[in-house]
PDB file of N, CA and C in Angstrom:
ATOM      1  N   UNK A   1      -6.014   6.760  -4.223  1.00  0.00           N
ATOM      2  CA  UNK A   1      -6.191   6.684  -2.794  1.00  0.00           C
ATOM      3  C   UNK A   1      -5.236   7.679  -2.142  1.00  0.00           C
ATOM      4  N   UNK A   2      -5.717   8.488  -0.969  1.00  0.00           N
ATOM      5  CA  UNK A   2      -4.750   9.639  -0.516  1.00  0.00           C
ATOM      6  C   UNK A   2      -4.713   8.778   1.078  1.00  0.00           C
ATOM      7  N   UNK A   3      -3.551   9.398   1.408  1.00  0.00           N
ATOM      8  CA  UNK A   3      -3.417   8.941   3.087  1.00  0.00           C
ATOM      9  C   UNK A   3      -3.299  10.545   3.398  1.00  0.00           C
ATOM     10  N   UNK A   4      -3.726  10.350   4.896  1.00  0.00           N
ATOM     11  CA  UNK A   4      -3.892  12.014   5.870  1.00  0.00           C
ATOM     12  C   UNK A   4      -3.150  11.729   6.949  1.00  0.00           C
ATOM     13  N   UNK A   5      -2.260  12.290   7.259  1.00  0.00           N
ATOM     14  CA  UNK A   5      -2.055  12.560   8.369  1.00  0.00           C
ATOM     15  C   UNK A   5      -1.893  13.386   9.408  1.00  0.00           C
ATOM     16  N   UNK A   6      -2.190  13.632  10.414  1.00  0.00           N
ATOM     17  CA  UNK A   6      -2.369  14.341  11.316  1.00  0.00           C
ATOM     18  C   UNK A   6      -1.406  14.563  12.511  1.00  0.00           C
ATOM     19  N   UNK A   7      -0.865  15.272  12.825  1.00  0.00           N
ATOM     20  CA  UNK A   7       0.033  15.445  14.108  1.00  0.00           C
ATOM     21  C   UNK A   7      -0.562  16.288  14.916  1.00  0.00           C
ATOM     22  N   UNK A   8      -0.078  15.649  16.238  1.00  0.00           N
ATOM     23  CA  UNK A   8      -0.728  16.433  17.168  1.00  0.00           C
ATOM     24  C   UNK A   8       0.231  16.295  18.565  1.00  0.00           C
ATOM     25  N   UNK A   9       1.052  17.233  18.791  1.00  0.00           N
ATOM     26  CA  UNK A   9       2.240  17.272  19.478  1.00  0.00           C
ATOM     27  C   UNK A   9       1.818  17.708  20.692  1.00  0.00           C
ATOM     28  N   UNK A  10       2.958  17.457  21.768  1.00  0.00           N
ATOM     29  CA  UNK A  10       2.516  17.965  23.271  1.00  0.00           C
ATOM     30  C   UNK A  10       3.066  18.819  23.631  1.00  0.00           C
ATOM     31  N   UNK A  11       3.403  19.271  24.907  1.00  0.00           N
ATOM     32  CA  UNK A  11       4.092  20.537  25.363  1.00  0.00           C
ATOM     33  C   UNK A  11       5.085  19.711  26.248  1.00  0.00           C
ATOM     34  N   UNK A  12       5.407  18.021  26.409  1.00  0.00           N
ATOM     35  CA  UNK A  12       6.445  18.132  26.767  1.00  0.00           C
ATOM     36  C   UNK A  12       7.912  18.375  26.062  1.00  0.00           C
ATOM     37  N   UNK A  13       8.492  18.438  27.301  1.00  0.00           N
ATOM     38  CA  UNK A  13      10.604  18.766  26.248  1.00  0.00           C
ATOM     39  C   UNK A  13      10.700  17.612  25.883  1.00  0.00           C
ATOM     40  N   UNK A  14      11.242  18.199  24.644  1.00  0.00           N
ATOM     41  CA  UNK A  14      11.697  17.452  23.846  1.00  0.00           C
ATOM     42  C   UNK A  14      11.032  17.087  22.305  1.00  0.00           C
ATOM     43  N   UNK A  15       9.315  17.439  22.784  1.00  0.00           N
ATOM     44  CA  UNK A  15       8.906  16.497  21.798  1.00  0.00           C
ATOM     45  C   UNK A  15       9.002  17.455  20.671  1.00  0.00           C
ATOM     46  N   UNK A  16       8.598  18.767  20.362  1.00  0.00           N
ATOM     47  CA  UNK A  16       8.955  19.263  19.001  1.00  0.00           C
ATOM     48  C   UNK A  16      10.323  19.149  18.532  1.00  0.00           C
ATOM     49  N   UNK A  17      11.528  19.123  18.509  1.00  0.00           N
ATOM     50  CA  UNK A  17      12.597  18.404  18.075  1.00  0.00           C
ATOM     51  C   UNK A  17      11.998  16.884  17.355  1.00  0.00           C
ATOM     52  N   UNK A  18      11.314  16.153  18.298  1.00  0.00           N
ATOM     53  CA  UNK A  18      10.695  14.774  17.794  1.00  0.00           C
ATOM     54  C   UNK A  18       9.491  14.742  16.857  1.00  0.00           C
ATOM     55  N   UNK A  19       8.915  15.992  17.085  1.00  0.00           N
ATOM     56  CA  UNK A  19       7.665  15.989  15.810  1.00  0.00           C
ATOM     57  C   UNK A  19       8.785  16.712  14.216  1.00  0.00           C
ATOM     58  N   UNK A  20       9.656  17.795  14.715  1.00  0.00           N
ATOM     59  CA  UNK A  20      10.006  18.367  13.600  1.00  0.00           C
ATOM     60  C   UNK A  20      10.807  17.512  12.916  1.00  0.00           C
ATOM     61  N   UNK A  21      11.109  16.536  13.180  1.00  0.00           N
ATOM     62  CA  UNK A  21      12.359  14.919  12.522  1.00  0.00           C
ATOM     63  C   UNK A  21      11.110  14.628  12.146  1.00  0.00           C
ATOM     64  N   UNK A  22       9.826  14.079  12.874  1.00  0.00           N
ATOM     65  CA  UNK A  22       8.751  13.451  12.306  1.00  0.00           C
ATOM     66  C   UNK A  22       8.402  14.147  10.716  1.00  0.00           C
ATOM     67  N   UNK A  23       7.886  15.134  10.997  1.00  0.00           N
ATOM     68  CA  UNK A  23       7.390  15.799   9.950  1.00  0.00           C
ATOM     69  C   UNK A  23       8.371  16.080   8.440  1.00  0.00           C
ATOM     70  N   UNK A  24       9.566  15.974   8.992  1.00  0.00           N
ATOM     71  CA  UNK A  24      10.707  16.438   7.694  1.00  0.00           C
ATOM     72  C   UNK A  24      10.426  14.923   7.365  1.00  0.00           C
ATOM     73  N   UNK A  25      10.503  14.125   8.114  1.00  0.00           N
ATOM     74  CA  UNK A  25      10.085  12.378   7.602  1.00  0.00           C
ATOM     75  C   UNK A  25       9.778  12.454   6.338  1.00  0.00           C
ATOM     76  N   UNK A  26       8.347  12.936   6.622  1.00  0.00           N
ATOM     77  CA  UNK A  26       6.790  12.450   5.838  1.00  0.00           C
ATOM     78  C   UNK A  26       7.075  13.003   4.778  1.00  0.00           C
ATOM     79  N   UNK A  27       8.007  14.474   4.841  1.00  0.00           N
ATOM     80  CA  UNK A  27       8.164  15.408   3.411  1.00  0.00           C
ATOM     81  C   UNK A  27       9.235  14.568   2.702  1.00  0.00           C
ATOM     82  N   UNK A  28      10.105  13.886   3.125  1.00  0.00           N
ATOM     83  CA  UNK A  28      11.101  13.001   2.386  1.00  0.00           C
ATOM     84  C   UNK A  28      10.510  11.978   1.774  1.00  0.00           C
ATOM     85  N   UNK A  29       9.167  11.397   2.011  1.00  0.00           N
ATOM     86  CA  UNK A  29       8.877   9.951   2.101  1.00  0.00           C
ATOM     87  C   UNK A  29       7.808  10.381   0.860  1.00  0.00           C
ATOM     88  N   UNK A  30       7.462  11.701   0.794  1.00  0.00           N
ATOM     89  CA  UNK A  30       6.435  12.361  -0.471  1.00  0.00           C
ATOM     90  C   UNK A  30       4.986  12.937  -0.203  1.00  0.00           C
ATOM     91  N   UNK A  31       5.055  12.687   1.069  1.00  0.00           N
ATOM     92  CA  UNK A  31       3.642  13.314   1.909  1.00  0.00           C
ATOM     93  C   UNK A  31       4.096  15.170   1.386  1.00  0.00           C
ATOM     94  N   UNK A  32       2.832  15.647   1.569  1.00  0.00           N
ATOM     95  CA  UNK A  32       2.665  17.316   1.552  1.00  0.00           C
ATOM     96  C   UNK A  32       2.523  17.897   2.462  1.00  0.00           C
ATOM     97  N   UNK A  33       2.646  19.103   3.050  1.00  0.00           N
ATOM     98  CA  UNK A  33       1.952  19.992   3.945  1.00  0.00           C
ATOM     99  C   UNK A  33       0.924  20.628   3.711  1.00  0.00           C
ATOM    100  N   UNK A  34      -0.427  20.227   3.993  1.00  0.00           N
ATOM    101  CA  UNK A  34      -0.999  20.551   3.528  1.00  0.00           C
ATOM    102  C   UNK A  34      -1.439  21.831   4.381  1.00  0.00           C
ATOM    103  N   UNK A  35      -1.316  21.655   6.195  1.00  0.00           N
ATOM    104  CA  UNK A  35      -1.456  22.798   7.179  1.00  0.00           C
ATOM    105  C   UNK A  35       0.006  22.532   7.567  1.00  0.00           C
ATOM    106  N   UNK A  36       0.388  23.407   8.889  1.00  0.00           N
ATOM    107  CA  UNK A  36       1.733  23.320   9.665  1.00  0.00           C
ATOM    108  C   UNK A  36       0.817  21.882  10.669  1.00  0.00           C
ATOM    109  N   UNK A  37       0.507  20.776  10.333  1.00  0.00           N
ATOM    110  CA  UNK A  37      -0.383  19.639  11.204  1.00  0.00           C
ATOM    111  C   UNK A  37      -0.291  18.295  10.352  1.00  0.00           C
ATOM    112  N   UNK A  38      -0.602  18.523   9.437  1.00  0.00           N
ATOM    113  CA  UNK A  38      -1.396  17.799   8.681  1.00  0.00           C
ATOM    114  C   UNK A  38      -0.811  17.787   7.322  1.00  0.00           C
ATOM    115  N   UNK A  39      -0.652  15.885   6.865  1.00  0.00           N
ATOM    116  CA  UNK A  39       0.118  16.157   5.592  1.00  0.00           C
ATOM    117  C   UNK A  39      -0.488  14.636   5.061  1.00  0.00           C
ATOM    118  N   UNK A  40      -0.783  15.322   3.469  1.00  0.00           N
ATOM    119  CA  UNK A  40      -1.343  14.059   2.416  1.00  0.00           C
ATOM    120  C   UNK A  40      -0.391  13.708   1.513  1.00  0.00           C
ATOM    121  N   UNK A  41      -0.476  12.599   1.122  1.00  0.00           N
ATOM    122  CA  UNK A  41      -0.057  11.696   0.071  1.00  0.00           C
ATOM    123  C   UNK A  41      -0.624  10.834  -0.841  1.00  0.00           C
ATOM    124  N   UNK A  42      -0.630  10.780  -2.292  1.00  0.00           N
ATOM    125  CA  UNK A  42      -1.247  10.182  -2.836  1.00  0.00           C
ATOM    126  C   UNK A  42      -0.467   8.824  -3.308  1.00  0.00           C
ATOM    127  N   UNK A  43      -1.023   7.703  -3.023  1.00  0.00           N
ATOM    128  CA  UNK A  43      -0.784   6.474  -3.544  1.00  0.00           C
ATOM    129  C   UNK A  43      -1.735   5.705  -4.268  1.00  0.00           C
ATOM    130  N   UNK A  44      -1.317   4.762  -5.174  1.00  0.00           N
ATOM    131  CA  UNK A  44      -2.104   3.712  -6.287  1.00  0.00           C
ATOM    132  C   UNK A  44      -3.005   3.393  -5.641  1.00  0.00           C
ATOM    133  N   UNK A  45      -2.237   2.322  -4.757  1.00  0.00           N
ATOM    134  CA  UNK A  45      -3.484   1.128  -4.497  1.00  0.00           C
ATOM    135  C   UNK A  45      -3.708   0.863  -2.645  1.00  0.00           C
ATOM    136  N   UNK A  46      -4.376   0.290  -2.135  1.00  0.00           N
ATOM    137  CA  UNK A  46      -4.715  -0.370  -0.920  1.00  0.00           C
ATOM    138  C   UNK A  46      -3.419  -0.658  -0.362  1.00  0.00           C
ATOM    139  N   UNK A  47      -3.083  -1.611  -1.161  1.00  0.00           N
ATOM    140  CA  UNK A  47      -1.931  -2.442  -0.786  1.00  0.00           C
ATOM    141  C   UNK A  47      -0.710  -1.754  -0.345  1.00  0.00           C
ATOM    142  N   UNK A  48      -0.325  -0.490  -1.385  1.00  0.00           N
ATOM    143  CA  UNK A  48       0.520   0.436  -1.101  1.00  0.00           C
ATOM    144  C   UNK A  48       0.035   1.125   0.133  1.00  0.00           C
ATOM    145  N   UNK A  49      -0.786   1.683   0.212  1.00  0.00           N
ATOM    146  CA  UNK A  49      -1.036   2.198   1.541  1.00  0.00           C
ATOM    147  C   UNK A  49      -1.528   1.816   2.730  1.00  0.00           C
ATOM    148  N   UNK A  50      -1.564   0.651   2.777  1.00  0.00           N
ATOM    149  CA  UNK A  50      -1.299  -0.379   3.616  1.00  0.00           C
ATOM    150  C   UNK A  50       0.106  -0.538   4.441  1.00  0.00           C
ATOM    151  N   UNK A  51       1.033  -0.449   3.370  1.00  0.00           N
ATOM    152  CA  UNK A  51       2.148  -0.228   3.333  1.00  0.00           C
ATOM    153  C   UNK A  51       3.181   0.575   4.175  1.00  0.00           C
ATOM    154  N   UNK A  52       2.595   1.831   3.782  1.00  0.00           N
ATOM    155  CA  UNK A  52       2.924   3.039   4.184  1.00  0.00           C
ATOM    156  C   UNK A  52       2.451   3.394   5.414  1.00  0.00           C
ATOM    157  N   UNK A  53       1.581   2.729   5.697  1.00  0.00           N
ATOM    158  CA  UNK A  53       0.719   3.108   7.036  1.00  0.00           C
ATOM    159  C   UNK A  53       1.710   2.103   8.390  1.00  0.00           C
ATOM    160  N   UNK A  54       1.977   1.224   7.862  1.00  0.00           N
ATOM    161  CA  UNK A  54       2.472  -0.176   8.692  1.00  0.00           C
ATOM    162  C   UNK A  54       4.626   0.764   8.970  1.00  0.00           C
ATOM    163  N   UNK A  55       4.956   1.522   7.681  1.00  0.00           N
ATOM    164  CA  UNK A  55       6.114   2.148   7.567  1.00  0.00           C
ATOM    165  C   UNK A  55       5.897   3.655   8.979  1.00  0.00           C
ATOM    166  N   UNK A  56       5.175   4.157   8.815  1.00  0.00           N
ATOM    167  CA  UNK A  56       4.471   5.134   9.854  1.00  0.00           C
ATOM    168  C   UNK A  56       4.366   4.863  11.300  1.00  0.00           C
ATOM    169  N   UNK A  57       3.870   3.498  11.725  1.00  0.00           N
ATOM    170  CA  UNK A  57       3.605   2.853  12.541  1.00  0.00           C
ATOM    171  C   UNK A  57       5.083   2.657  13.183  1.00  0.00           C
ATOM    172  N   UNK A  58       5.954   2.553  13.106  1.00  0.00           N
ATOM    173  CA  UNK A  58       7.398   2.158  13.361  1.00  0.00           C
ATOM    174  C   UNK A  58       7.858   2.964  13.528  1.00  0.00           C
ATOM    175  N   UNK A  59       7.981   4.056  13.131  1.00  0.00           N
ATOM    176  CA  UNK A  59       9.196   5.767  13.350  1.00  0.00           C
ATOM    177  C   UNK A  59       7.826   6.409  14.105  1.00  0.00           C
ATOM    178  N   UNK A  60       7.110   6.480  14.574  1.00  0.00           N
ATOM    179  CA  UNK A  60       6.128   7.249  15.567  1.00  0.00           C
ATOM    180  C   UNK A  60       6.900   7.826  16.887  1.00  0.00           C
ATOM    181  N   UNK A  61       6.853   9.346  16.874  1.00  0.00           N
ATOM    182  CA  UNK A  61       7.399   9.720  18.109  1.00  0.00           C
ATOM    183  C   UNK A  61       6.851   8.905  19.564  1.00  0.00           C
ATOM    184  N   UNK A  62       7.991   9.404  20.557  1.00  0.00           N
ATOM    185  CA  UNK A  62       6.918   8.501  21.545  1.00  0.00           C
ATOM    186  C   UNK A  62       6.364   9.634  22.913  1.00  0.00           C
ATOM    187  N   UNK A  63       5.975  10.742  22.351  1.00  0.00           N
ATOM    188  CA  UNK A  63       4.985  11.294  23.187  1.00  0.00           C
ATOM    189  C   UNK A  63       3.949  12.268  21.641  1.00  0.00           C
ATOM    190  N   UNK A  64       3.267  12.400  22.655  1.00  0.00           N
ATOM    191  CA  UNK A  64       2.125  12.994  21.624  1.00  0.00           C
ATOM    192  C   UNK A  64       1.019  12.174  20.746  1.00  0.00           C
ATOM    193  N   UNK A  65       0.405  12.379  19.732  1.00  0.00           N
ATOM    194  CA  UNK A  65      -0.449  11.390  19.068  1.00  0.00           C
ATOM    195  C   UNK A  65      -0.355  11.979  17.965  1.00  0.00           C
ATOM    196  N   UNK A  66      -0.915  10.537  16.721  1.00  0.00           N
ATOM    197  CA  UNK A  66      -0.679  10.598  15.221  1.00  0.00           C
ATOM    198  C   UNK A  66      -2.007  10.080  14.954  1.00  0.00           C
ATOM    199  N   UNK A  67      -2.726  10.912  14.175  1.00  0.00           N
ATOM    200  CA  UNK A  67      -4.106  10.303  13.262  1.00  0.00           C
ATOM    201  C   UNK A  67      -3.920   9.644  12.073  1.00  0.00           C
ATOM    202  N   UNK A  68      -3.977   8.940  11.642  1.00  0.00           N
ATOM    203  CA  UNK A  68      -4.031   8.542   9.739  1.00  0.00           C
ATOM    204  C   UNK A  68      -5.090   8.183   9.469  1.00  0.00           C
ATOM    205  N   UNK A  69      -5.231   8.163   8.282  1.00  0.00           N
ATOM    206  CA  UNK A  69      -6.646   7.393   7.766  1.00  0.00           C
ATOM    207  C   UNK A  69      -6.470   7.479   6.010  1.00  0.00           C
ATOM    208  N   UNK A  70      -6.888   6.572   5.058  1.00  0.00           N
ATOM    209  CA  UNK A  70      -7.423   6.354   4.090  1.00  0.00           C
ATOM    210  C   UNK A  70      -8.386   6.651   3.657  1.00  0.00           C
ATOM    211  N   UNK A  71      -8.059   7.855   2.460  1.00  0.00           N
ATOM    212  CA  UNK A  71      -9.810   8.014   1.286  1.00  0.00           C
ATOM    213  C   UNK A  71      -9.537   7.708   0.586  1.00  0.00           C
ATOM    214  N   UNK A  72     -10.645   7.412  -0.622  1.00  0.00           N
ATOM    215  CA  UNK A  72     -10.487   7.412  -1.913  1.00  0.00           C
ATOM    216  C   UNK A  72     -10.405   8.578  -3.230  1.00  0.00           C
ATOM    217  N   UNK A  73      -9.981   8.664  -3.990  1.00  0.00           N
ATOM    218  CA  UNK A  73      -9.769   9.884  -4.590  1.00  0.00           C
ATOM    219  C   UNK A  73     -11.268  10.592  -4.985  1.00  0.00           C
ATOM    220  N   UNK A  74     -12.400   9.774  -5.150  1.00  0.00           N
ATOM    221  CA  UNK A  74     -13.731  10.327  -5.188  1.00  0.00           C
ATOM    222  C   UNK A  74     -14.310  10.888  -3.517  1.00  0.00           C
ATOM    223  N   UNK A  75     -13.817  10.661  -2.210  1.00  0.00           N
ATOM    224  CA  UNK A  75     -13.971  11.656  -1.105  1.00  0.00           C
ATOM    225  C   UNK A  75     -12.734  12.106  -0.967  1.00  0.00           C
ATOM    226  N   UNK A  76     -12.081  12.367  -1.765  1.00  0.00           N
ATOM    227  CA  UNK A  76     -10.782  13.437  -1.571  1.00  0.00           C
ATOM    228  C   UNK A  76     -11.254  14.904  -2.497  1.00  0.00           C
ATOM    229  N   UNK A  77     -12.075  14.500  -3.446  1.00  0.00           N
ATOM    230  CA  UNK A  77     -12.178  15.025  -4.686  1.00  0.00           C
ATOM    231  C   UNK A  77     -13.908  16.226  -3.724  1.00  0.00           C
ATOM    232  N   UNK A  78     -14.108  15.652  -2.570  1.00  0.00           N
ATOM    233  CA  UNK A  78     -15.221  16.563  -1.905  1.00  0.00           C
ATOM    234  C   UNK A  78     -14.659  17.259  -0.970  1.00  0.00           C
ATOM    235  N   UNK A  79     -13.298  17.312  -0.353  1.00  0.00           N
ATOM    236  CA  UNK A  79     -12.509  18.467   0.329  1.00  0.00           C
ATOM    237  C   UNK A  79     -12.312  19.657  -0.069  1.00  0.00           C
ATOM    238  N   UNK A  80     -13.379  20.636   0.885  1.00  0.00           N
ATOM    239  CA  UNK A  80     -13.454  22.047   0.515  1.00  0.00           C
ATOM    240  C   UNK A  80     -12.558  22.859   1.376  1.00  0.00           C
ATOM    241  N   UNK A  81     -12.018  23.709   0.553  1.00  0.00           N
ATOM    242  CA  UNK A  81     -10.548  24.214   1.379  1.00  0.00           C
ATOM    243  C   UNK A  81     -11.682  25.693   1.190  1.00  0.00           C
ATOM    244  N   UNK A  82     -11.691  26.677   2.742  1.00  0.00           N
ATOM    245  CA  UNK A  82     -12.404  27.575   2.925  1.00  0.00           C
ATOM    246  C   UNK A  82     -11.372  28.288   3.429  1.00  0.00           C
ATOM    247  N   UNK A  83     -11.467  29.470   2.701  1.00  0.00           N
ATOM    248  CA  UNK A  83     -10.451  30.918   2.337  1.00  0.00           C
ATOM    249  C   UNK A  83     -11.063  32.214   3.001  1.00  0.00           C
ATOM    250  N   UNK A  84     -11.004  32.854   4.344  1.00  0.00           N
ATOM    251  CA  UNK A  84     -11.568  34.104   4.506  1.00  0.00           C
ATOM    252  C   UNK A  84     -11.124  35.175   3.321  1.00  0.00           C
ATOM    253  N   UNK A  85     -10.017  35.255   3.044  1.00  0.00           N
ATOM    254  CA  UNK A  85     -10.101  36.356   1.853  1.00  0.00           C
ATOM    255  C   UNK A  85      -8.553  36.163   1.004  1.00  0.00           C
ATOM    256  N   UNK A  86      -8.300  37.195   0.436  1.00  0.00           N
ATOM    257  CA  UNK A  86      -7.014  37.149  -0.866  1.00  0.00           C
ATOM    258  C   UNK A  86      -6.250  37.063   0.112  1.00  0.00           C
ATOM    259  N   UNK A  87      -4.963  36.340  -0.452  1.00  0.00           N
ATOM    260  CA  UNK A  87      -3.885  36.613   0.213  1.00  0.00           C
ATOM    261  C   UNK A  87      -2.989  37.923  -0.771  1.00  0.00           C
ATOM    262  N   UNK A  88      -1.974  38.342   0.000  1.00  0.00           N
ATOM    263  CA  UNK A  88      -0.910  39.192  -0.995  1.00  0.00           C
ATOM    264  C   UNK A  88      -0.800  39.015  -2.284  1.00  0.00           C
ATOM    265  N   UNK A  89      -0.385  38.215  -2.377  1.00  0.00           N
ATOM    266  CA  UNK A  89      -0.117  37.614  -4.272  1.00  0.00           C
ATOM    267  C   UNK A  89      -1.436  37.389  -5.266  1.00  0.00           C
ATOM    268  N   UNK A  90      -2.543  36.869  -4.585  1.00  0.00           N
ATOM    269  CA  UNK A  90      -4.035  37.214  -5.529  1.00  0.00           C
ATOM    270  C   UNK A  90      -4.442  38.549  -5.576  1.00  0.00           C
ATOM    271  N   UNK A  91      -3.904  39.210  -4.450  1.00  0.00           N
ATOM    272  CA  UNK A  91      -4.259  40.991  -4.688  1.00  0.00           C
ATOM    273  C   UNK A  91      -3.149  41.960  -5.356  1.00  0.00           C
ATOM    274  N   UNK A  92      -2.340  41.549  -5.632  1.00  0.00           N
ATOM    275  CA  UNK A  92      -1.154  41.704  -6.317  1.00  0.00           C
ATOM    276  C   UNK A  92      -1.347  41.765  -7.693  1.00  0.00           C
ATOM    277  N   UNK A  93      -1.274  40.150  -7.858  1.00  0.00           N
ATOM    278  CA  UNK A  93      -1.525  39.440  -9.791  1.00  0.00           C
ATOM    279  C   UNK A  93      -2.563  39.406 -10.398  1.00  0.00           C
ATOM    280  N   UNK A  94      -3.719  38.936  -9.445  1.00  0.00           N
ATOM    281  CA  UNK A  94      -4.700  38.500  -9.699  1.00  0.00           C
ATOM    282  C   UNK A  94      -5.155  37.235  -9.840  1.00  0.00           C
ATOM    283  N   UNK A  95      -6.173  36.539  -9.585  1.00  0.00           N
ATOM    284  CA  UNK A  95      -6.187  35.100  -9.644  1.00  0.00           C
ATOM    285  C   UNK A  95      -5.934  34.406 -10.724  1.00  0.00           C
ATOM    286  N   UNK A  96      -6.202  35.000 -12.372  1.00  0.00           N
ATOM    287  CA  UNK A  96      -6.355  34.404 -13.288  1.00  0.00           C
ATOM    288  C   UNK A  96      -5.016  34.766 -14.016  1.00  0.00           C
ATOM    289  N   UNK A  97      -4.968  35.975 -14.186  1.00  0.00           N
ATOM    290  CA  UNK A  97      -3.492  36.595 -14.549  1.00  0.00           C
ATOM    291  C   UNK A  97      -2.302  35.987 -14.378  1.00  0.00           C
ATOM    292  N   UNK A  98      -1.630  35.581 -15.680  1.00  0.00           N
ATOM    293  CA  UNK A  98      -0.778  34.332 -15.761  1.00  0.00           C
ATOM    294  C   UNK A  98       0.702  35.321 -15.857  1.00  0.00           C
ATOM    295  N   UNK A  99       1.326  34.990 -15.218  1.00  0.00           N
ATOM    296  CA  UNK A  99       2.904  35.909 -14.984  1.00  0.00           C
ATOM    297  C   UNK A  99       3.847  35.175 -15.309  1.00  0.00           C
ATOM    298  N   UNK A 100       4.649  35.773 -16.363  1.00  0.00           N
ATOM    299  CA  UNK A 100       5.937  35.516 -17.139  1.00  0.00           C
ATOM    300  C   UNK A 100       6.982  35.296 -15.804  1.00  0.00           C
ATOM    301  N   UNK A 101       8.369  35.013 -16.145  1.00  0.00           N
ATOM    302  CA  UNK A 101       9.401  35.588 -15.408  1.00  0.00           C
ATOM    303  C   UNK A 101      10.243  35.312 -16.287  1.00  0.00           C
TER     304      UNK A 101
END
């Protein structure tokens, strides 16, 4: 089961200071970045993320808004990540091309 979350900050003062504590949060707590917005985590069961969601619910900045939601790893497993083109390092190495150091 993955949890998503979503930030979505305002333009009043103050609040990025309050999203950027938010967000270093989620990276302490084991969530990812998955955009500069938006960050997943994978947990076991329901119960755990139940959990985690109710832990979220409590440290919430208090301007702006927070999305979450629950999938299962079979509609996590249908998230298509769409790429206009190479970045530096695939035009560099190459995609498959495995590099020593």
């Amino acid at each position: 089961m993955r949890i998503v979350v979503m930030l979505r900050p305002t333009n009043r003062r103050g609040t990025k200071t309050e999203y950027t504590a938010y967000r270093k949060r989620l990276v302490t707590l084991g969530y990812s970045l998955v955009q500069p917005e938006v960050c997943i985590r994978a947990v076991p069961s329901r119960k755990t993320a139940a959990r985690c969601l109710r832990d979220l619910e409590e440290h919430v900045p208090t301007t702006g808004s927070i999305c979450a939601f629950c999938m299962t790893e079979r509609q996590f497993a249908g998230v298509r990540y769409l790429v206009g083109g190479r970045d530096y390092q695939e035009e560099r190495v190459g995609v498959r091309t495995m590099v020593e150091l």
